[in-house]
Protein backbone atom coordinates (compact mmCIF):
# COMPACT_ATOMS: atom_id res chain seq x y z
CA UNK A 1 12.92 -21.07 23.91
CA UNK A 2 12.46 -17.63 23.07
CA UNK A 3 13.13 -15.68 19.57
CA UNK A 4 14.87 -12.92 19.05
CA UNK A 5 12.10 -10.71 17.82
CA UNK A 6 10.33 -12.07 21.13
CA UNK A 7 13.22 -11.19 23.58
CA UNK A 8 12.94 -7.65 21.76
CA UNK A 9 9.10 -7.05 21.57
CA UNK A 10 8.61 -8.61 25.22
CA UNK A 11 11.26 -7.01 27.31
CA UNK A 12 13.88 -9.42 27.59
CA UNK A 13 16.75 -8.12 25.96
CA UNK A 14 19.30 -9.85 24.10
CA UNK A 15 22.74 -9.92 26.16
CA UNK A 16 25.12 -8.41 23.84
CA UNK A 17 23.36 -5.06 24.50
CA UNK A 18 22.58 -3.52 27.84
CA UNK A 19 20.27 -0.90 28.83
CA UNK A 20 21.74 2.30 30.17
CA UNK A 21 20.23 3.65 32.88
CA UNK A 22 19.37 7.30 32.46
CA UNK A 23 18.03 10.01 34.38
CA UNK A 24 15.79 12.63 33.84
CA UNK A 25 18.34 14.84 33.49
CA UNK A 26 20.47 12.99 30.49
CA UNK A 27 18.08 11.22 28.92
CA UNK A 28 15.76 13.79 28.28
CA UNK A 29 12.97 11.02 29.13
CA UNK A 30 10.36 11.32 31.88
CA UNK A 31 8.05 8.11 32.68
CA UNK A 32 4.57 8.88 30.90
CA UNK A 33 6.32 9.16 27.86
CA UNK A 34 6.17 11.71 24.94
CA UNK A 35 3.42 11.06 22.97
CA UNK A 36 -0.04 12.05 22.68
CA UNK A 37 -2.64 11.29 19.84
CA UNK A 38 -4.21 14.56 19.31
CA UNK A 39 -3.31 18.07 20.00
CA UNK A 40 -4.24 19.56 23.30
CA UNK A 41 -5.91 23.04 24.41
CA UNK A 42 -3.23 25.57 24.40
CA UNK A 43 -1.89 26.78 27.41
CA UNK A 44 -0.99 29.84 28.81
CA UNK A 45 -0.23 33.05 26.69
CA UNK A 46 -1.88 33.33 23.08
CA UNK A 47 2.62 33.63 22.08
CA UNK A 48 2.72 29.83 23.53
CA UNK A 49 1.70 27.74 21.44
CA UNK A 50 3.11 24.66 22.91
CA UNK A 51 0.80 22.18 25.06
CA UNK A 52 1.96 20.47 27.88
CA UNK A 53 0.61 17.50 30.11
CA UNK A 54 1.32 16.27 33.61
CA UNK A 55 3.14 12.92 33.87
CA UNK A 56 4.53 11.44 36.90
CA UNK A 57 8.25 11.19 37.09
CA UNK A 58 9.49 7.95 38.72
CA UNK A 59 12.84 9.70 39.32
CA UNK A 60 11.30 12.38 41.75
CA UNK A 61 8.28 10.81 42.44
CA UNK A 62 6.53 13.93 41.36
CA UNK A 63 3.77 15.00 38.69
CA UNK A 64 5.79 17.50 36.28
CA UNK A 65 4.64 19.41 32.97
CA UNK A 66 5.84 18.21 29.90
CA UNK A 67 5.63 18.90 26.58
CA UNK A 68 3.43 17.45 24.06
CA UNK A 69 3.18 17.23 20.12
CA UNK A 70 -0.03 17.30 17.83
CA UNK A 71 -0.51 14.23 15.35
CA UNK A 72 -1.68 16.09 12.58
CA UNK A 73 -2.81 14.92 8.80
CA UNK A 74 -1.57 16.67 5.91
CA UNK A 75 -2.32 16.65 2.27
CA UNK A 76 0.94 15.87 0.21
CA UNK A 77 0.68 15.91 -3.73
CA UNK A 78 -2.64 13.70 -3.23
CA UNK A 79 -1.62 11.39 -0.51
CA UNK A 80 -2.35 12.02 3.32
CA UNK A 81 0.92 12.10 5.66
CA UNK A 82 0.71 11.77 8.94
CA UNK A 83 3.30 14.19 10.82
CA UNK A 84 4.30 14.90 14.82
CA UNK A 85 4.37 18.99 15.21
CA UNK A 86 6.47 20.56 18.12
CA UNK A 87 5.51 23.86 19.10
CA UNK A 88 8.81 25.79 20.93
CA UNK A 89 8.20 26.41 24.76
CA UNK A 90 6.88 29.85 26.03
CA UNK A 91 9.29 29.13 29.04
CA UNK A 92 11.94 31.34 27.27
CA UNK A 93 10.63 33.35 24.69
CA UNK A 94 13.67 35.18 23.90
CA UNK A 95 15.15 31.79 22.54
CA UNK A 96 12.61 31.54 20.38
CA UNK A 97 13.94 30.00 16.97
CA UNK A 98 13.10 31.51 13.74
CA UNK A 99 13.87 28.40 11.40
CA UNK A 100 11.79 25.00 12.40
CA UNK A 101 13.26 21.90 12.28
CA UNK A 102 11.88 19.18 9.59
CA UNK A 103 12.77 15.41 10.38
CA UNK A 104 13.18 12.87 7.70
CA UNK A 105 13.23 9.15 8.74
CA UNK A 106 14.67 6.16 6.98
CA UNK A 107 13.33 3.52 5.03
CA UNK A 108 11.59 1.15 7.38
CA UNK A 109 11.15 3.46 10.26
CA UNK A 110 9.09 6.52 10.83
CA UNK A 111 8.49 9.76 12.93
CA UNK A 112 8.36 8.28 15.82
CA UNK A 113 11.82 7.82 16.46
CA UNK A 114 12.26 11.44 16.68
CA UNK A 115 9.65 12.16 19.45
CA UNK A 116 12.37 12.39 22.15
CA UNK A 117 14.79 14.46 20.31
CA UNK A 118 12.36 16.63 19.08
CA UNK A 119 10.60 17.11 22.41
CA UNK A 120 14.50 18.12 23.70
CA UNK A 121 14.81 20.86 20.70
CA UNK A 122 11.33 22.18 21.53
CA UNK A 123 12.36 23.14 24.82
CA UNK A 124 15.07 24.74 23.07
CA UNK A 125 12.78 27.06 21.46
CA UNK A 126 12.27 25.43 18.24
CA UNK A 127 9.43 24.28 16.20
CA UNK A 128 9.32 20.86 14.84
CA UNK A 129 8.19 18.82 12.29
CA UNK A 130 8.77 15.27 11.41
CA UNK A 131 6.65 13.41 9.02
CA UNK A 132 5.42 9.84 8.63
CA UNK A 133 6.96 9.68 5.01
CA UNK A 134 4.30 8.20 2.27
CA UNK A 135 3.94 4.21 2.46
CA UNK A 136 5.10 4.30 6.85
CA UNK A 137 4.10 5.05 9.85
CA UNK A 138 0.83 5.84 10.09
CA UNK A 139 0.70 8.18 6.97
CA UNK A 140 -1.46 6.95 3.69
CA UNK A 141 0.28 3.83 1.75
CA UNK A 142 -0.60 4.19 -1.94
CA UNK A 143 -0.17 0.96 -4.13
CA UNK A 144 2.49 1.67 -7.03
CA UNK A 145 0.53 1.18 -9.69
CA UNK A 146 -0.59 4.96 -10.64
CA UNK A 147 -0.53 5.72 -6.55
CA UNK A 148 3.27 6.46 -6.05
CA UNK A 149 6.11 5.02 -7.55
CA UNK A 150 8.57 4.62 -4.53
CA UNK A 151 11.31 5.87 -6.61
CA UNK A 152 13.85 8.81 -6.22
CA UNK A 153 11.89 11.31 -8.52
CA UNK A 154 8.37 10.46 -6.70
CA UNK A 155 9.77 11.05 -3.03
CA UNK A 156 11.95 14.18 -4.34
CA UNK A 157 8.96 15.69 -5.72
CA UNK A 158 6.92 14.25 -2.40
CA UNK A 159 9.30 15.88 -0.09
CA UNK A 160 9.40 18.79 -1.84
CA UNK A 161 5.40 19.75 -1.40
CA UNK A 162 6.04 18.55 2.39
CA UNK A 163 8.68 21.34 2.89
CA UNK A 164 7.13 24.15 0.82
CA UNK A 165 4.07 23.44 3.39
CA UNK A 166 5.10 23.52 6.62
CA UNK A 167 7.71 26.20 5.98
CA UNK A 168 5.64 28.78 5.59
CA UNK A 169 7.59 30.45 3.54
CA UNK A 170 11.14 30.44 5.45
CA UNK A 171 14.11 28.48 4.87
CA UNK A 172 13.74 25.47 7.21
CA UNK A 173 16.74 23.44 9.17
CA UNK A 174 16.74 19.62 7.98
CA UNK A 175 17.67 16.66 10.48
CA UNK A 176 17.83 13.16 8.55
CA UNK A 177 19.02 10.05 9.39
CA UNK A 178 18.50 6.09 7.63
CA UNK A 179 18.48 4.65 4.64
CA UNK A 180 17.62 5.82 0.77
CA UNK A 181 14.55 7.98 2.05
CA UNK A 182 17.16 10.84 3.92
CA UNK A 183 19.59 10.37 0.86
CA UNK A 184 16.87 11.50 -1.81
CA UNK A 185 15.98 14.03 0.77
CA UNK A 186 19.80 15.25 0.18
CA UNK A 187 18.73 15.01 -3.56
CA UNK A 188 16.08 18.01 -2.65
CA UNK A 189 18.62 20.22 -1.06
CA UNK A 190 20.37 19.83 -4.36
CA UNK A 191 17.14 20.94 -6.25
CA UNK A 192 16.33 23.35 -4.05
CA UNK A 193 18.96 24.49 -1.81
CA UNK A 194 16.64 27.24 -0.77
CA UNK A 195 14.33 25.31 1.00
CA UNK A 196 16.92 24.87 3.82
CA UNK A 197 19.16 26.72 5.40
CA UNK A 198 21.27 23.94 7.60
CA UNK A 199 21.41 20.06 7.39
CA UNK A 200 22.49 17.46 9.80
CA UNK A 201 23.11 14.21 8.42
CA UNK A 202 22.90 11.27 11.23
CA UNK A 203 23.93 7.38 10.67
CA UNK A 204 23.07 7.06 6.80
CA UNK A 205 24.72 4.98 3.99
CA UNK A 206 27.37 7.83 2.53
CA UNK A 207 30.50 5.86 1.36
CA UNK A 208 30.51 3.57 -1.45
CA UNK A 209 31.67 0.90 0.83
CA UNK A 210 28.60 1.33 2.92
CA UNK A 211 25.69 -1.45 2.36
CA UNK A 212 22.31 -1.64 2.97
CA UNK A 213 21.05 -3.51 6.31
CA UNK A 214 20.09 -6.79 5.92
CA UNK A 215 16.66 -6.32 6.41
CA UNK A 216 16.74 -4.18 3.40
CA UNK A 217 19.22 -5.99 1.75
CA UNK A 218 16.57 -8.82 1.36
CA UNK A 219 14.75 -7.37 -1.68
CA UNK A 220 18.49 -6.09 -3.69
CA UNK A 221 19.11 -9.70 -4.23
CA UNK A 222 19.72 -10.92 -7.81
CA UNK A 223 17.13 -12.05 -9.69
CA UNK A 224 13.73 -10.75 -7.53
CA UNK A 225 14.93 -13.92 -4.83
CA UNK A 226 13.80 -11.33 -2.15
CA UNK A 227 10.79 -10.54 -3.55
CA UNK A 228 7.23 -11.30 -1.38
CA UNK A 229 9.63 -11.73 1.59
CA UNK A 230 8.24 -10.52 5.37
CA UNK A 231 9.94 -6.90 6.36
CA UNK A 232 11.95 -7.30 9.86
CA UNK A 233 11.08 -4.15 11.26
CA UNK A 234 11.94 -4.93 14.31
CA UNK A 235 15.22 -6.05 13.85
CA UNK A 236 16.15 -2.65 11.08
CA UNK A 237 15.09 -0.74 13.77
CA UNK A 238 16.66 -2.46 16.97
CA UNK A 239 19.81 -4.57 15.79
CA UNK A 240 22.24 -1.17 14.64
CA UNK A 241 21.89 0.50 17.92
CA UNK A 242 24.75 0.41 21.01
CA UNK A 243 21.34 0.56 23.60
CA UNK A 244 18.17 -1.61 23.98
CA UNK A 245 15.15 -0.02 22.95
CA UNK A 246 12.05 -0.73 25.32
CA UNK A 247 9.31 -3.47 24.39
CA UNK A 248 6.59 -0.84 23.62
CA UNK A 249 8.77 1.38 21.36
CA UNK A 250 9.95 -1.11 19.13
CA UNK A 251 5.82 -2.49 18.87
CA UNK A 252 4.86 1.20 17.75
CA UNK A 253 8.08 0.97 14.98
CA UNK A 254 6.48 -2.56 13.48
CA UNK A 255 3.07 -1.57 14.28
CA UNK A 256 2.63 -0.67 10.08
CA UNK A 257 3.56 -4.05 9.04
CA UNK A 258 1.39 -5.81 11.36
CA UNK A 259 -1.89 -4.10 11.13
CA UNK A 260 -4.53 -4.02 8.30
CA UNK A 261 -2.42 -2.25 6.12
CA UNK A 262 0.47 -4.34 6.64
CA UNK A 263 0.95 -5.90 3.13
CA UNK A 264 1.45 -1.84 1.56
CA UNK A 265 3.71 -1.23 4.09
CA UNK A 266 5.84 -4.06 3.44
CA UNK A 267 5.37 -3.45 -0.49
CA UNK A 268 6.27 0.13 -0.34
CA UNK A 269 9.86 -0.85 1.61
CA UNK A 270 10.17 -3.66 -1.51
CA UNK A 271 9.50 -1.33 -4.23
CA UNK A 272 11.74 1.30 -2.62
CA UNK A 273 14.83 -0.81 -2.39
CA UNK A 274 14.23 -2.38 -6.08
CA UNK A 275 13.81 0.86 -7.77
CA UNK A 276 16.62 1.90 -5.58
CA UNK A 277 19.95 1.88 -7.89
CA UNK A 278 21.69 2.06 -4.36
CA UNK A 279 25.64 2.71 -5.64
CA UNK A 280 24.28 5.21 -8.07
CA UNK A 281 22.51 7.22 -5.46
CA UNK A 282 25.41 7.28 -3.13
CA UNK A 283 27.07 8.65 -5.69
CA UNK A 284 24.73 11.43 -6.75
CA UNK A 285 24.57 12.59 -3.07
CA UNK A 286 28.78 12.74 -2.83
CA UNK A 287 28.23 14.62 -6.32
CA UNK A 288 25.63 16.97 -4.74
CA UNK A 289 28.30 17.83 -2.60
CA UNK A 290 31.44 18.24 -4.26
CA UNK A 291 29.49 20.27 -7.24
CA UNK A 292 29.23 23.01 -4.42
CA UNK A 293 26.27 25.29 -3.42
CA UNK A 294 24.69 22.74 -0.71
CA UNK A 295 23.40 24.70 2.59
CA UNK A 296 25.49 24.52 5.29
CA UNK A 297 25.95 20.32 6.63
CA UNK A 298 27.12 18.31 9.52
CA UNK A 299 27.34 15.08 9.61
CA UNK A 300 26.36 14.00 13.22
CA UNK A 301 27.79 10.18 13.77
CA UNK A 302 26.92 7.54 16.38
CA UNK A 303 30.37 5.71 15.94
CA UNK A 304 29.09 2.45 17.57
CA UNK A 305 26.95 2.10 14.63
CA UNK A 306 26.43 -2.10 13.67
CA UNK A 307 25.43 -1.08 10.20
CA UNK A 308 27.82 1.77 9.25
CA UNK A 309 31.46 1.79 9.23
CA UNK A 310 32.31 5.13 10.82
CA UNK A 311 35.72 5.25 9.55
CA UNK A 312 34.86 5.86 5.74
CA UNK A 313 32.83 9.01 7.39
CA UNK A 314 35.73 11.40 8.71
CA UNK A 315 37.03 11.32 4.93
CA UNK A 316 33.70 11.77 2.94
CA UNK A 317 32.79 14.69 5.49
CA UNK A 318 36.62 16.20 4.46
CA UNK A 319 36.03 15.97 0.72
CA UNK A 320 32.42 16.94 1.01
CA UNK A 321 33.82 20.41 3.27
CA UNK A 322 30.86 18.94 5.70
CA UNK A 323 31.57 19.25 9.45
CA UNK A 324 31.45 16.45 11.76
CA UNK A 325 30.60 15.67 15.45
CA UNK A 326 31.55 11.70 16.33
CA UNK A 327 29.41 10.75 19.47
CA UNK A 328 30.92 7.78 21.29
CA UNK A 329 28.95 4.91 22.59
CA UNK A 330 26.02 5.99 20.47
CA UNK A 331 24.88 3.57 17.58
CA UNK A 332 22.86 3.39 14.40
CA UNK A 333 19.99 5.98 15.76
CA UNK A 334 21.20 8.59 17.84
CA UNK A 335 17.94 9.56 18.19
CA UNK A 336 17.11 6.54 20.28
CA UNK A 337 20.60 5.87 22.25
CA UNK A 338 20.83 8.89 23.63
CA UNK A 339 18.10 11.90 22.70
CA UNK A 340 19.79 14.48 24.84
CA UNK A 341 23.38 14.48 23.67
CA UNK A 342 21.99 13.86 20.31
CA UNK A 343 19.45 17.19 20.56
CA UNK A 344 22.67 19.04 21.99
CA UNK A 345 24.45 18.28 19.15
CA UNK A 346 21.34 19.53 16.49
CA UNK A 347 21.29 22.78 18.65
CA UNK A 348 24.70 23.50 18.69
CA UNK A 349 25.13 22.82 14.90
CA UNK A 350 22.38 25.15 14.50
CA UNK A 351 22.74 27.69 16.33
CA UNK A 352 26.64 28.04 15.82
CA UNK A 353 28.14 31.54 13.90
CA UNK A 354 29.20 30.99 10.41
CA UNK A 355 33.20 30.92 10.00
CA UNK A 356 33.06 32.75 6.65
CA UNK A 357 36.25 34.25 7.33
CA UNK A 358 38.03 30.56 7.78
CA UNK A 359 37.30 29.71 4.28
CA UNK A 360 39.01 28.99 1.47
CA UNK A 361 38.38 27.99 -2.14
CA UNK A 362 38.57 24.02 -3.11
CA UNK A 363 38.74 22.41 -6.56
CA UNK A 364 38.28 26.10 -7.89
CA UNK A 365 34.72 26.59 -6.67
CA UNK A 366 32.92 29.67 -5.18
CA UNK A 367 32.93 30.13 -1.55
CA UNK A 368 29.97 31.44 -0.78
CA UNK A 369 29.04 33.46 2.41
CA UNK A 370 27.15 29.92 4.04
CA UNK A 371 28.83 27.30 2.04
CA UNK A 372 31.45 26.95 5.05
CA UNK A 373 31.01 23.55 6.95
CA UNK A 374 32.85 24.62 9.93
């Protein structure tokens, strides 16, 4: 008899969810997938920067270009991250995007579950960047004791030095989605709203009546029960979504907590949730809102979320003035159920005209000329 985490890891897939079958063309996805270790030569004109490499596309049965990222290392207030960069494609210049987009994953997952949306929005003439935050992915995990704390002022002040770096000094756009790591990355915007000039939220814990997953859930229980307890990647990462994600994917998402370095990856997801006052910081990002003087947000919601209620959503987006884009049959990670849809929705968001003529003061506070979340 097989496991779960078996069924998941080895391609048989549990039968409550089905896999959609894609094409090239809505998915975003062509067999070969998007990855590559190390940065390519560049090709073509010294104004393209992006890379590109021939895969074979089972849907045409033809070799096509595609577009690549670079796994680069970057130094980060002492510790080495490990981030995916997107240059934009040279195909249209004119679309060319002046503000990159930075990707924040959640607790328990890394940049990796952006390489398909990210590949999408490169195409679309941006520039991307999404990090392996400190203690995942394949980016450095420091111990806590004098390495990094794993608490909300340690990956403010973390994030902070990420964005300063790769924004060269412009205003960047933010896409987060997940648990406590994207909510103290709403903490930034509050510290420095001009780091960024738009934010999508996806899929994260925003209502008070919204609870951690149970994988994470394991090390809030009373009295340190959780503590020393095996992180279920696998199932954080799988179990919230509408869609089945492939054997090898979900390998590469526990691949931190099953390698040499496995222990530090599993303590930096304890010490995260335990020095995680979870109802407090829900309520410091609602604050962060309602006090005014956040960049310009949408909240971008898979509705078939298993974690996250989407109902207490529509009303947190009204009171926040945040915008909000439901997409249907799309769960926990957008990112993963459906990349295309998911990087339309990014684009449109950010590339949309400001409504500054639609607004209107509420609870007394300055309207400012991009504080409308239409």
């Amino acid at each position: 008899m097989t496991t779960t985490r078996e069924r998941m890891l080895g391609g048989v897939l549990p039968r409550r969810r089905t896999k959609r079958r894609h094409s090239t063309a809505s998915r975003g996805k062509v067999a070969g997938s998007f990855i590559v270790r190390a940065a390519e030569e560049e090709d073509g004109e010294e104004e393209d920067k992006a890379t590109y490499k021939e895969t074979f596309d089972s849907s045409t049965g033809q070799m096509v270009k595609t577009l690549t990222q670079s796994i680069e290392q970057i130094d980060v207030n002492g510790q080495t991250w490990t981030q995916r960069r997107g240059s934009p494609s040279g195909k249209n210049k004119e679309n060319k995007k002046e503000n990159a987009v930075v990707f924040i994953h959640g607790l328990g997952s890394r940049a990796y579950t952006f390489r398909q949306v990210s590949v999408l929005l490169q195409e679309k003439g941006y520039e991307t960047f999404a990090p392996d935050v400190v203690g995942h992915g394949d980016s450095e995990k420091p111990s806590s004791n004098g390495g990094f704390k794993y608490d909300e002022r340690s990956y403010v002040e973390a994030m902070e030095t990420y964005v300063e770096k790769v924004a060269n000094g412009k205003q960047v756009d933010l896409v987060a989605q997940g648990y406590v790591i994207p909510q103290y990355a709403i903490l930034l915007a509050r510290k420095r709203p001009d780091l960024f000039r738009r934010i999508i939220l996806m899929n994260m814990p925003l209502d008070g009546n919204h609870n951690l997953a149970a994988p994470l859930a394991t090390y809030a229980q009373m009295f340190g029960m959780g503590k020393g307890k095996a992180f279920d990647a696998v199932s954080l990462n799988y179990m919230g979504n509408e869609f089945a994600i492939g054997g090898d994917d979900m390998k590469e998402y526990e691949r931190a907590y099953v390698g040499s370095d496995a222990e530090n990856a599993r303590m930096a997801v304890e010490m995260t949730v335990a020095n995680a006052d979870f109802k407090n910081l829900k309520k410091k990002v609602k604050d962060a809102y309602f006090q005014g003087g956040m960049p310009k947000t949408r909240i971008v919601w898979g509705v078939a979320d298993k974690y996250l209620d989407q109902a207490p959503m529509f009303s947190w987006a009204s009171d926040a003035r945040a915008s909000e884009k439901a997409l249907r049959k799309v769960g926990h990670m957008p990112q993963e159920d459906f990349p295309q849809v998911t990087a339309d929705a990014i684009d449109e968001f950010f590339t949309s005209d400001l409504k500054v003529g639609a607004l209107k003061s509420v609870r007394g506070r300055k309207v400012t000329a991009d504080d409308g979340q239409g």
